[in-house]
C-alpha atoms as a PDB file:
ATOM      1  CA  UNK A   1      -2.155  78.708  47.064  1.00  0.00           C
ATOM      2  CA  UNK A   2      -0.094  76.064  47.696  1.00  0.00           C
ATOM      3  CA  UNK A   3      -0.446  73.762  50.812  1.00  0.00           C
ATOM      4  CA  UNK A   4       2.290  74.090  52.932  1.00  0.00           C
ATOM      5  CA  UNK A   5       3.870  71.034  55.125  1.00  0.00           C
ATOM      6  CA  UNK A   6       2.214  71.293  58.023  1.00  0.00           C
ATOM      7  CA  UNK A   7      -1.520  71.318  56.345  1.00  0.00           C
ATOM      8  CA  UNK A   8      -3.322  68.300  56.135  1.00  0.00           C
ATOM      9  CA  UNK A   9      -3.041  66.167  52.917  1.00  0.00           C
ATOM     10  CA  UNK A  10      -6.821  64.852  50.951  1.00  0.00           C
ATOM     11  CA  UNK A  11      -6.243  61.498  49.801  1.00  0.00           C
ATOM     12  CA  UNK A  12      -8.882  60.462  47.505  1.00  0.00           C
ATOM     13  CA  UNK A  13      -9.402  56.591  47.559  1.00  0.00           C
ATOM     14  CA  UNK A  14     -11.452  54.250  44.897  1.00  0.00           C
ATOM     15  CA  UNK A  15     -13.933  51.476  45.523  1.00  0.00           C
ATOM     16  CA  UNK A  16     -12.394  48.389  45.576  1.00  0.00           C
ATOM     17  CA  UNK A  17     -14.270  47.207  42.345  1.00  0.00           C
ATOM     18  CA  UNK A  18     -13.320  49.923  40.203  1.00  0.00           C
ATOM     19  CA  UNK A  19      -9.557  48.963  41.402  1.00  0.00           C
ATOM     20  CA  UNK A  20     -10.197  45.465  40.061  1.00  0.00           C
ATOM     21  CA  UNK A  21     -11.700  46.192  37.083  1.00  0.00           C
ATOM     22  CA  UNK A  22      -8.620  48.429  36.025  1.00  0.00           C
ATOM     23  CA  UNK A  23      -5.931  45.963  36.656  1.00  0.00           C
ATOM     24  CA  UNK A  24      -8.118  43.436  34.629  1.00  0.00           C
ATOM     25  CA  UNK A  25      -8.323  45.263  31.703  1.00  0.00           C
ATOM     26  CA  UNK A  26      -5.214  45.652  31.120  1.00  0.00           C
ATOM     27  CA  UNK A  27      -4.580  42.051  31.774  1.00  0.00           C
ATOM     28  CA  UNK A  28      -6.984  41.016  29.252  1.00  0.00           C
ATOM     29  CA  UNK A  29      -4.682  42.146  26.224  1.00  0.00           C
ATOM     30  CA  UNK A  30      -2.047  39.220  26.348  1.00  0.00           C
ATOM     31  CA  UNK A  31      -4.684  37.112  26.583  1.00  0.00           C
ATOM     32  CA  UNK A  32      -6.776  37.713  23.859  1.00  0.00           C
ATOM     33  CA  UNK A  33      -3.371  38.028  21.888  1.00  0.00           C
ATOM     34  CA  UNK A  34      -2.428  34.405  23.245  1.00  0.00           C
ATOM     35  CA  UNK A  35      -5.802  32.924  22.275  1.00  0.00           C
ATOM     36  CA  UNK A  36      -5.283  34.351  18.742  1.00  0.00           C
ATOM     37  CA  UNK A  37      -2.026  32.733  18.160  1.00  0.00           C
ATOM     38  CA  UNK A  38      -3.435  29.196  19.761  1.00  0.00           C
ATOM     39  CA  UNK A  39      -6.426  29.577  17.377  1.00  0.00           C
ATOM     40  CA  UNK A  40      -3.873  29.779  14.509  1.00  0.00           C
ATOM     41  CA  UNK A  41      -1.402  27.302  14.860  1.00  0.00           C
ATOM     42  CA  UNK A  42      -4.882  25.025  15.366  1.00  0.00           C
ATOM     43  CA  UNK A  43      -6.047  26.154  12.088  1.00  0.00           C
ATOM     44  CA  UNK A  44      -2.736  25.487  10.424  1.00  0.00           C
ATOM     45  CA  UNK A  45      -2.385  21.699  12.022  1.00  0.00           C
ATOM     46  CA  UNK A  46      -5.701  21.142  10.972  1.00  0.00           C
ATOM     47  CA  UNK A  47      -4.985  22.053   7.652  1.00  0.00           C
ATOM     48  CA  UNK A  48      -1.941  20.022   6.745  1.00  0.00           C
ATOM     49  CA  UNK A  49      -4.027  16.681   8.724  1.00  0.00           C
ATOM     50  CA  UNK A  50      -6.647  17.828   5.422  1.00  0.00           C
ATOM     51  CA  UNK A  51      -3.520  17.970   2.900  1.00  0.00           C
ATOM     52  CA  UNK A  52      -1.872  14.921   3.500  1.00  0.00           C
ATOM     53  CA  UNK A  53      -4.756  12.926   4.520  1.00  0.00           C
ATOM     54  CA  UNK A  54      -5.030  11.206   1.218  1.00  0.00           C
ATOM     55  CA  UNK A  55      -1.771  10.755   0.398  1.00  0.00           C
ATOM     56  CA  UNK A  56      -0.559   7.044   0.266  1.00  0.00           C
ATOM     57  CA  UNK A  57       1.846   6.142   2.985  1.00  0.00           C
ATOM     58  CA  UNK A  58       4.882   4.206   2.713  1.00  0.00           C
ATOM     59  CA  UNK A  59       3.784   0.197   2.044  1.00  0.00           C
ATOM     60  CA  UNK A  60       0.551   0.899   1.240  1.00  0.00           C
ATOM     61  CA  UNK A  61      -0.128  -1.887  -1.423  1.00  0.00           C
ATOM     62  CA  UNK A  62      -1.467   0.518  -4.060  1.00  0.00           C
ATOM     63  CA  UNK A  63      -0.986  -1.713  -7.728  1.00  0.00           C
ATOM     64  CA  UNK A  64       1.516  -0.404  -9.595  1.00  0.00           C
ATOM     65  CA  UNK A  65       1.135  -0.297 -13.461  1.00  0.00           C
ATOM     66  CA  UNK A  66       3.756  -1.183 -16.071  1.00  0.00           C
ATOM     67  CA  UNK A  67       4.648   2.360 -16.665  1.00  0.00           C
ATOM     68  CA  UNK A  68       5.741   2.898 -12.984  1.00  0.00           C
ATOM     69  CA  UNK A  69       6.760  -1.288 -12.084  1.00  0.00           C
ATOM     70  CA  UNK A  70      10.105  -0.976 -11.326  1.00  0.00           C
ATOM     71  CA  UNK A  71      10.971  -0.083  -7.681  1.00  0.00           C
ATOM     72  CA  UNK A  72      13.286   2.650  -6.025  1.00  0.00           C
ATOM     73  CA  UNK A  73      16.958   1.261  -5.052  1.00  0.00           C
ATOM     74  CA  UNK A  74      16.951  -0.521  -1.931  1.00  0.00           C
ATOM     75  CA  UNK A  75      13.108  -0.832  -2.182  1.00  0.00           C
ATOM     76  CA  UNK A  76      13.132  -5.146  -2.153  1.00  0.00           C
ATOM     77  CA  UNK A  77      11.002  -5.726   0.801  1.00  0.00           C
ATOM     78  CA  UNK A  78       7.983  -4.245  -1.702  1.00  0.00           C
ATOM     79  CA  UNK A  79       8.921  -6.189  -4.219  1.00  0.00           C
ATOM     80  CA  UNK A  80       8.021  -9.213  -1.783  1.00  0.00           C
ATOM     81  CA  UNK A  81       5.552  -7.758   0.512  1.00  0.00           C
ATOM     82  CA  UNK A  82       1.995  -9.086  -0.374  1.00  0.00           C
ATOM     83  CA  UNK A  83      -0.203  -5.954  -1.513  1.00  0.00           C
ATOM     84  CA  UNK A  84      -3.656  -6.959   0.625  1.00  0.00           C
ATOM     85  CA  UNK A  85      -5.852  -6.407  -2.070  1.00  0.00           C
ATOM     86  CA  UNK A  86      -8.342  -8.956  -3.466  1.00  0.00           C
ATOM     87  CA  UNK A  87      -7.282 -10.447  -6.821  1.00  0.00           C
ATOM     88  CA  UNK A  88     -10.668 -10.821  -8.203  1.00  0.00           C
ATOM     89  CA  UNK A  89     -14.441 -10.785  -7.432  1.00  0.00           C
ATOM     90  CA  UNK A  90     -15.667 -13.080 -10.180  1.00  0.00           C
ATOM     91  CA  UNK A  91     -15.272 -16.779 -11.084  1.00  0.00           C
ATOM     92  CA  UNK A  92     -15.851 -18.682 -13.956  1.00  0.00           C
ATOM     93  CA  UNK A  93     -15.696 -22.802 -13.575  1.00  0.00           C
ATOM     94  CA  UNK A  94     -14.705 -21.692  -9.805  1.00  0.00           C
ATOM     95  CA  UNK A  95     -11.444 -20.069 -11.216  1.00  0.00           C
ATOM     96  CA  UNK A  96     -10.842 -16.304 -10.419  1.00  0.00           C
ATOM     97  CA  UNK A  97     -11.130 -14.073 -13.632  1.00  0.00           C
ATOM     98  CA  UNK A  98     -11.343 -10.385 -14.273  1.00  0.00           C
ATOM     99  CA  UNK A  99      -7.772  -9.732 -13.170  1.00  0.00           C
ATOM    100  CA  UNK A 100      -6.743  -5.835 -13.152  1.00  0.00           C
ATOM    101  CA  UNK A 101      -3.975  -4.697 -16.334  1.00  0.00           C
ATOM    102  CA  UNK A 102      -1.554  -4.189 -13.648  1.00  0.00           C
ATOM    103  CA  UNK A 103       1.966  -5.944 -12.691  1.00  0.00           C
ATOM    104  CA  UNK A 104       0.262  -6.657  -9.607  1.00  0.00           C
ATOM    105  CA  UNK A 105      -3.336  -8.144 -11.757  1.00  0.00           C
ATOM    106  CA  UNK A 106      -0.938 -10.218 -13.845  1.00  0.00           C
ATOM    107  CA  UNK A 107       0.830 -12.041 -10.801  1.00  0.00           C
ATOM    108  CA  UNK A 108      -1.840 -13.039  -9.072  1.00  0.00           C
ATOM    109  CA  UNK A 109      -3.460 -14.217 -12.469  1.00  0.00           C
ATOM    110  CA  UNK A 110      -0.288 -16.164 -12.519  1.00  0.00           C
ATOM    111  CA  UNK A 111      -0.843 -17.445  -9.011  1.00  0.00           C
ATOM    112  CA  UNK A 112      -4.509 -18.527  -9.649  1.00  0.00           C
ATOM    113  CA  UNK A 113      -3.666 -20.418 -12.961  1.00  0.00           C
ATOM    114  CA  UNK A 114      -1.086 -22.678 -11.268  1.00  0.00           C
ATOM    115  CA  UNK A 115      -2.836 -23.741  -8.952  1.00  0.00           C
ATOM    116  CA  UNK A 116      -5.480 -24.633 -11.638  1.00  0.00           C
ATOM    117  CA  UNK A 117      -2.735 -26.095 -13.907  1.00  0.00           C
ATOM    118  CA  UNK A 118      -1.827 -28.480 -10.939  1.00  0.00           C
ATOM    119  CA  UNK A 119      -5.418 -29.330  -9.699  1.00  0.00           C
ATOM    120  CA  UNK A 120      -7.019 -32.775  -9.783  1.00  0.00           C
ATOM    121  CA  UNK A 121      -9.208 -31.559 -12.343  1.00  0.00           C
ATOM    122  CA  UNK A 122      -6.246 -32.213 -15.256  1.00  0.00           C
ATOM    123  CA  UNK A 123      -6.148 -35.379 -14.888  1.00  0.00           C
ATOM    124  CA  UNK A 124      -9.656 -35.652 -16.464  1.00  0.00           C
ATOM    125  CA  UNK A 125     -10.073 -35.091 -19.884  1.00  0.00           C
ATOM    126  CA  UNK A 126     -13.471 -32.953 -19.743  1.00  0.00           C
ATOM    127  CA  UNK A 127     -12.562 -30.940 -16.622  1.00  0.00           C
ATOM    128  CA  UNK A 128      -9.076 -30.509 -17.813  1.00  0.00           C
ATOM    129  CA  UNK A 129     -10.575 -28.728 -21.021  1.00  0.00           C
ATOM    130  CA  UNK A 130     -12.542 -26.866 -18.879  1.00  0.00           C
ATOM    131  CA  UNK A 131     -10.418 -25.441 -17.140  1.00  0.00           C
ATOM    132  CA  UNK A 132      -8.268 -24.672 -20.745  1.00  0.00           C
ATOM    133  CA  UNK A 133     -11.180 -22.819 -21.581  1.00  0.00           C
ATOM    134  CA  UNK A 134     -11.578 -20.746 -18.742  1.00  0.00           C
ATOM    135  CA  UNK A 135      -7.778 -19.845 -18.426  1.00  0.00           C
ATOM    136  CA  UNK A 136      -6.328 -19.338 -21.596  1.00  0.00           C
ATOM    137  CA  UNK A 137      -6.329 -17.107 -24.405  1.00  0.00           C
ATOM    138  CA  UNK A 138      -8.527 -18.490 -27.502  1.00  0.00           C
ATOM    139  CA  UNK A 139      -5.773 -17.855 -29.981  1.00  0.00           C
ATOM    140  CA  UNK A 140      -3.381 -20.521 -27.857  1.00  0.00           C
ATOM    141  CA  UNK A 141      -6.066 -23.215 -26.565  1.00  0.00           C
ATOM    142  CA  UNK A 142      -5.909 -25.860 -29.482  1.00  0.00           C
ATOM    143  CA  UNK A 143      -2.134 -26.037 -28.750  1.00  0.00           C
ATOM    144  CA  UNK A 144      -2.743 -26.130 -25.263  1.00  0.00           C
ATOM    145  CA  UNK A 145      -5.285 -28.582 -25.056  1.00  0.00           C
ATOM    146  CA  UNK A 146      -2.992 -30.686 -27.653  1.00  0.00           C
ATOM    147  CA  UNK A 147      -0.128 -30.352 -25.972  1.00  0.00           C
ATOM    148  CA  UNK A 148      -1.615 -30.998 -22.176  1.00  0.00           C
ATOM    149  CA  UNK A 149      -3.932 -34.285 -23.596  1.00  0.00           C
ATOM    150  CA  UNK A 150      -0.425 -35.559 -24.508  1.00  0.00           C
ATOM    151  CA  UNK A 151       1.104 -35.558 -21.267  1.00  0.00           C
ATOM    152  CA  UNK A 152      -1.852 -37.035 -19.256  1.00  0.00           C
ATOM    153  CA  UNK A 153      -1.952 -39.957 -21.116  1.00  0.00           C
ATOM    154  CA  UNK A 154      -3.775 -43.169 -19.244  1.00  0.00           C
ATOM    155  CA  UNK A 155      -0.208 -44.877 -18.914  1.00  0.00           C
ATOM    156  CA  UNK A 156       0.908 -41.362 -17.293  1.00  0.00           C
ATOM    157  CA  UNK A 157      -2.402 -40.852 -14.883  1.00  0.00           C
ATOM    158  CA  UNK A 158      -1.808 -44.407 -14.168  1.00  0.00           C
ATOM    159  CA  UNK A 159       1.642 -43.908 -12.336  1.00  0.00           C
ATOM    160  CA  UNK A 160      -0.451 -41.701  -9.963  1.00  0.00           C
ATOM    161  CA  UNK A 161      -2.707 -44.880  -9.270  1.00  0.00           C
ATOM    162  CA  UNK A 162      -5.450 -43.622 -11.483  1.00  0.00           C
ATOM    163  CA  UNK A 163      -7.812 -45.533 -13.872  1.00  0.00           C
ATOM    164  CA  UNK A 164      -7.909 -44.134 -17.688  1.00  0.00           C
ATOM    165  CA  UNK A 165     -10.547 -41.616 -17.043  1.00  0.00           C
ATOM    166  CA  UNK A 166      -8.523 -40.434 -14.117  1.00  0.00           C
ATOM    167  CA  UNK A 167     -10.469 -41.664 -10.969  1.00  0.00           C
ATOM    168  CA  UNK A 168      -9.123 -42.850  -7.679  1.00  0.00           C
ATOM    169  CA  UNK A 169     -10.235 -46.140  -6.573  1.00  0.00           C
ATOM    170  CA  UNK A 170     -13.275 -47.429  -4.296  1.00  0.00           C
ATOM    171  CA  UNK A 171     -12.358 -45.917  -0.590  1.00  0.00           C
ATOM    172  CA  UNK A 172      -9.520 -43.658  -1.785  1.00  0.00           C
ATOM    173  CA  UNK A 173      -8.616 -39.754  -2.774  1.00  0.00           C
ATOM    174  CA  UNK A 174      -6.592 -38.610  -5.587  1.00  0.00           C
ATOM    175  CA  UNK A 175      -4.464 -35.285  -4.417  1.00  0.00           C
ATOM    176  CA  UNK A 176      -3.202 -32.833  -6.225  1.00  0.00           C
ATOM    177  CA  UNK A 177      -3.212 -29.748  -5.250  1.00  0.00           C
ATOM    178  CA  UNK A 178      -0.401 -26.672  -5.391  1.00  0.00           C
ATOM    179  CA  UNK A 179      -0.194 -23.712  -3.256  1.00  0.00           C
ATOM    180  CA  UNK A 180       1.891 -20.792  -4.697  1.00  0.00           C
ATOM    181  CA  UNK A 181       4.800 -19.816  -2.486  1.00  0.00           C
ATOM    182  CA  UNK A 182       5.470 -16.345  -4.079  1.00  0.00           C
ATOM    183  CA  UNK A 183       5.636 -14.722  -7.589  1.00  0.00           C
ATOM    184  CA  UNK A 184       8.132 -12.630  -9.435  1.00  0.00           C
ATOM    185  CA  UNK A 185       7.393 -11.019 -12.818  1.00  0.00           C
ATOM    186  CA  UNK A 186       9.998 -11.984 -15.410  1.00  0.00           C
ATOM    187  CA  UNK A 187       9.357 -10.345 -18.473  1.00  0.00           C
ATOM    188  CA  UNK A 188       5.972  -7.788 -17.791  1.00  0.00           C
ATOM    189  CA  UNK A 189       4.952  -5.551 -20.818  1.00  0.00           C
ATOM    190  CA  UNK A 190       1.710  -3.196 -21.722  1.00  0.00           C
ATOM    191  CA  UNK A 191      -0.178  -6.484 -23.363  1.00  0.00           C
ATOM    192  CA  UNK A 192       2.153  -9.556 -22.372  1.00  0.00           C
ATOM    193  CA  UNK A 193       3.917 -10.899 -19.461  1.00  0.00           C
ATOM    194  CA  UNK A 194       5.917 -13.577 -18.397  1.00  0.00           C
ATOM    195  CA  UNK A 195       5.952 -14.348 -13.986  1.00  0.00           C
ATOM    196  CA  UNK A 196       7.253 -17.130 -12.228  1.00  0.00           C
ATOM    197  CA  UNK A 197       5.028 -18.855  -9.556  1.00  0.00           C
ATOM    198  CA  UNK A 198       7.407 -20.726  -6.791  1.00  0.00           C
ATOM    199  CA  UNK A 199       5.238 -23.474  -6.078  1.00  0.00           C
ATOM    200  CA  UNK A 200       4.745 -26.712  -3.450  1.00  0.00           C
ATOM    201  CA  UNK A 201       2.854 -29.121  -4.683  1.00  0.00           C
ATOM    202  CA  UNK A 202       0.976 -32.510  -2.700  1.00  0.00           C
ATOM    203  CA  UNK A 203       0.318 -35.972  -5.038  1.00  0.00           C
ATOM    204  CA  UNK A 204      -0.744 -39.173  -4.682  1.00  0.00           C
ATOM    205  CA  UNK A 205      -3.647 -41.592  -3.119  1.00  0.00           C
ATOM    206  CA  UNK A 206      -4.760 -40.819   0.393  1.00  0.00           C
ATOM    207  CA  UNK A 207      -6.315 -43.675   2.133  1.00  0.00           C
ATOM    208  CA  UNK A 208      -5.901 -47.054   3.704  1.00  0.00           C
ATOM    209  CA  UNK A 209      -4.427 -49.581   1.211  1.00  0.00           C
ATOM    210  CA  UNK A 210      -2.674 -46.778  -0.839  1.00  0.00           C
ATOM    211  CA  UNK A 211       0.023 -47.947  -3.319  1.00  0.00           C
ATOM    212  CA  UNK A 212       1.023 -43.873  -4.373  1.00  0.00           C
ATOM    213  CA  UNK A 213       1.177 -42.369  -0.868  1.00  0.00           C
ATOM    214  CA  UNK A 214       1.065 -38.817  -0.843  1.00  0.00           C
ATOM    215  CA  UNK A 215       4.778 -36.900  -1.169  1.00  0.00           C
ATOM    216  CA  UNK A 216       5.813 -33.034  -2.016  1.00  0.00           C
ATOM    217  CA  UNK A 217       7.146 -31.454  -4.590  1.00  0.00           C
ATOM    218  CA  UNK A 218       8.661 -28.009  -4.614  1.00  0.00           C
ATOM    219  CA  UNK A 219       8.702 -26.494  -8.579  1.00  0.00           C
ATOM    220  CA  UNK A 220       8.817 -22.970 -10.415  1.00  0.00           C
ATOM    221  CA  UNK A 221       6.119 -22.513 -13.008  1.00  0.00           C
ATOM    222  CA  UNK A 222       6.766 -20.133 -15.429  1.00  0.00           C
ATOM    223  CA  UNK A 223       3.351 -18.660 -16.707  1.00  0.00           C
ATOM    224  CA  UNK A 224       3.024 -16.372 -19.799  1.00  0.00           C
ATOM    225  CA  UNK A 225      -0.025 -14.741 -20.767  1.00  0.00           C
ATOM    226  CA  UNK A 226      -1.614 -12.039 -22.761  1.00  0.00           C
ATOM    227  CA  UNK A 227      -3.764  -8.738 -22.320  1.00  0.00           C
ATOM    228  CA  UNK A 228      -7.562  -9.512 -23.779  1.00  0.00           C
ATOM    229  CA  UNK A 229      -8.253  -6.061 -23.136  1.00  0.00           C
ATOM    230  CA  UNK A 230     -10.664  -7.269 -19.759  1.00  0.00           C
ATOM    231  CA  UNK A 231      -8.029 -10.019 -18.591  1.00  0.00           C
ATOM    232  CA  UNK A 232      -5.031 -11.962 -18.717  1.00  0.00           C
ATOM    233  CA  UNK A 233      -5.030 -15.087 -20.260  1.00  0.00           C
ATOM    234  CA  UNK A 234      -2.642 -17.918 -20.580  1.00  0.00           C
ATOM    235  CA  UNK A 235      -0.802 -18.237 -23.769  1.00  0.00           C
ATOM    236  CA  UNK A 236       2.178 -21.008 -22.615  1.00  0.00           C
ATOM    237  CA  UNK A 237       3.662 -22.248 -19.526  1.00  0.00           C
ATOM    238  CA  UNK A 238       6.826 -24.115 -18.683  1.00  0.00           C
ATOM    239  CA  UNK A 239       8.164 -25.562 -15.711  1.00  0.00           C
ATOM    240  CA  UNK A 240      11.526 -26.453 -13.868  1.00  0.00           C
ATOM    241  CA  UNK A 241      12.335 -27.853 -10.860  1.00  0.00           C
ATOM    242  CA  UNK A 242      12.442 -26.450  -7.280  1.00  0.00           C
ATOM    243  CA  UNK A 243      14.098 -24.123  -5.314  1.00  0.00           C
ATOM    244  CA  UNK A 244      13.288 -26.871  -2.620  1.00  0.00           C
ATOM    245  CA  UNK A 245      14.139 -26.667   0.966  1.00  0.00           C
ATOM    246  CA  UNK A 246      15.718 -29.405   3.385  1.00  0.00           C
ATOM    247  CA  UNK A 247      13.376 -31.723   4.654  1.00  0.00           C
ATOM    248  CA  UNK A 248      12.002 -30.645   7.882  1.00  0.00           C
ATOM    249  CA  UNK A 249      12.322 -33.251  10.705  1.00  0.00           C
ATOM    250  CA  UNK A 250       8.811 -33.951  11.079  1.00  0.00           C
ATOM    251  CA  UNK A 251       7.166 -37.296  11.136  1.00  0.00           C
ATOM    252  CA  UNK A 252       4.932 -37.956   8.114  1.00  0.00           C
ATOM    253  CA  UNK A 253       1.154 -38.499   8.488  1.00  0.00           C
ATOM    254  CA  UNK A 254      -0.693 -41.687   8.207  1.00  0.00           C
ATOM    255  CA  UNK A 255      -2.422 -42.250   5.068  1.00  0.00           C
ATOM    256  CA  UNK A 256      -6.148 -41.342   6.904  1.00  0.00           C
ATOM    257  CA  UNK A 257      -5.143 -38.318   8.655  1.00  0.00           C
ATOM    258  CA  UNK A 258      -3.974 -36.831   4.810  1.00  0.00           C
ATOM    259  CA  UNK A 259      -6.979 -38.066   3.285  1.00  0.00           C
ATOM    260  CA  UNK A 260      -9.131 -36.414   6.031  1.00  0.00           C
ATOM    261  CA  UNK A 261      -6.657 -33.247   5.705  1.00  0.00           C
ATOM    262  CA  UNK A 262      -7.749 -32.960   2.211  1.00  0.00           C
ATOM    263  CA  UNK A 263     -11.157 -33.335   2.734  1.00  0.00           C
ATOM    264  CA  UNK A 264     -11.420 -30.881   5.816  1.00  0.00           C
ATOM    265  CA  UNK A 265      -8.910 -28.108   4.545  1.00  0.00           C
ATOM    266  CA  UNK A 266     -10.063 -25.858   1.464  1.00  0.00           C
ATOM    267  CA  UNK A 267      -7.907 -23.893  -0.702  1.00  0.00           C
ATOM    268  CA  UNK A 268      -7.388 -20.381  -1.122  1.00  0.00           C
ATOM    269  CA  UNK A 269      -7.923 -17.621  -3.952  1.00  0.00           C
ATOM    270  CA  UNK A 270      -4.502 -15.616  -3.801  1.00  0.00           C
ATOM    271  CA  UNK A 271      -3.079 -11.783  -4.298  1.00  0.00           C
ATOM    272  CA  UNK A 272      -0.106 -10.886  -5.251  1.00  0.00           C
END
């Protein structure tokens, strides 16, 4: 029957755990779903970090070949930036070979052999063969080594203060040495290619008593050379004057402190 208004009423009440238990349950579900998506998106960041993780960024210095040289519009800075990578790992007559048969390989070939071209060691007739030998390409050494014992004739070493075999006298240094202010490729193909090397250049007698004091020069050397198939190797070479800057207002050093310069300070293999 039913209970009328003035009967008492049973109220049944539950343990406070079983209360608490409930209400968690049904908290749990957003949770877990929440977890699940976080899990996800983690899965998906982690997976394009894998993707891209190997792909080169933006001025990363990888070599370029000749198929894919040229750069995009607007893309000069790369075209001067210096790529970081070493040029070579071997020597022969301490002058870096084994270049790579890449645009980059062939500039700092070109780089390397100017400074070799300009080195002390020309003005000698067996090191300046030497260094022929090393450098160029066996087809075009006779005419180089004709042409090059031509211009370093005794009366011409002697205008650097030199004897006939090309030494410096008693007490003194003979410098000559270049260092390669930046390249530019000028005519680069599959198995030849023509760069210029912007170059500075140091000459003359350092020591007391000098009579050819040491002065700069500032020249472009225009190197061409040709794919052996395992390097590139000088076939011709021509050279013109500057770009040279203004003269910096800087006093010049005494004859000693150049001679000990050249003596303390070693020179450097370079990259394009």
């Amino acid at each position: 029957m039913p209970l009328s208004d003035d009967q008492p009423h049973t109220r049944t009440r539950l343990p406070v755990a079983e209360q608490t238990a409930h209400v968690t349950g049904r908290q749990s579900r957003p949770l877990r779903t929440l977890l699940t998506v976080l899990g996800i998106v983690t899965l998906l960041v982690v997976a394009v970090s894998v993707a891209n993780r190997d792909k080169p960024g933006p001025g990363s210095g990888t070599s370029a070949t000749f198929g894919d040289r040229a750069p995009a519009a607007g893309a000069s800075a790369d075209r001067t930036a210096a790529s970081g990578q070493q040029p070579v790992t071997t020597t022969v007559n301490g002058i870096g070979t084994g270049y790579p048969h890449t645009d980059q390989g062939a500039q700092s070939a070109a780089a390397n052999y100017a400074v070799a071209l300009g080195s002390a060691d020309m003005f000698r007739t067996d090191s300046r063969r030497t260094v022929l030998t090393t450098l160029a390409d066996p087809t075009a050494l006779p005419a180089l080594q004709a042409r090059l014992d031509q211009a370093f004739t005794p009366e011409t070493v002697a205008r650097y203060g030199l004897d006939a075999e090309g030494r410096a006298p008693k007490g003194q240094t003979f410098v000559s040495r270049i260092v390669p202010v930046g390249t530019h490729t000028a005519n680069g193909a599959d198995t030849a290619t023509r760069v210029d090397v912007w170059c500075t250049g140091l000459y003359g007698l350092a020591g007391e008593g000098s009579t050819v004091p040491v002065t700069q020069d500032w020249y472009t050397l225009t190197v061409t050379m040709r794919w052996t198939g395992s390097d590139w190797k000088l076939t011709d070479y021509s050279r013109a004057a500057g770009p040279a800057p203004l003269p910096g207002d800087q006093q010049a050093a005494t004859a000693k402190e150049i001679a000990d310069a050249v003596q303390q300070f070693g020179g450097f293999r370079y990259a394009r």
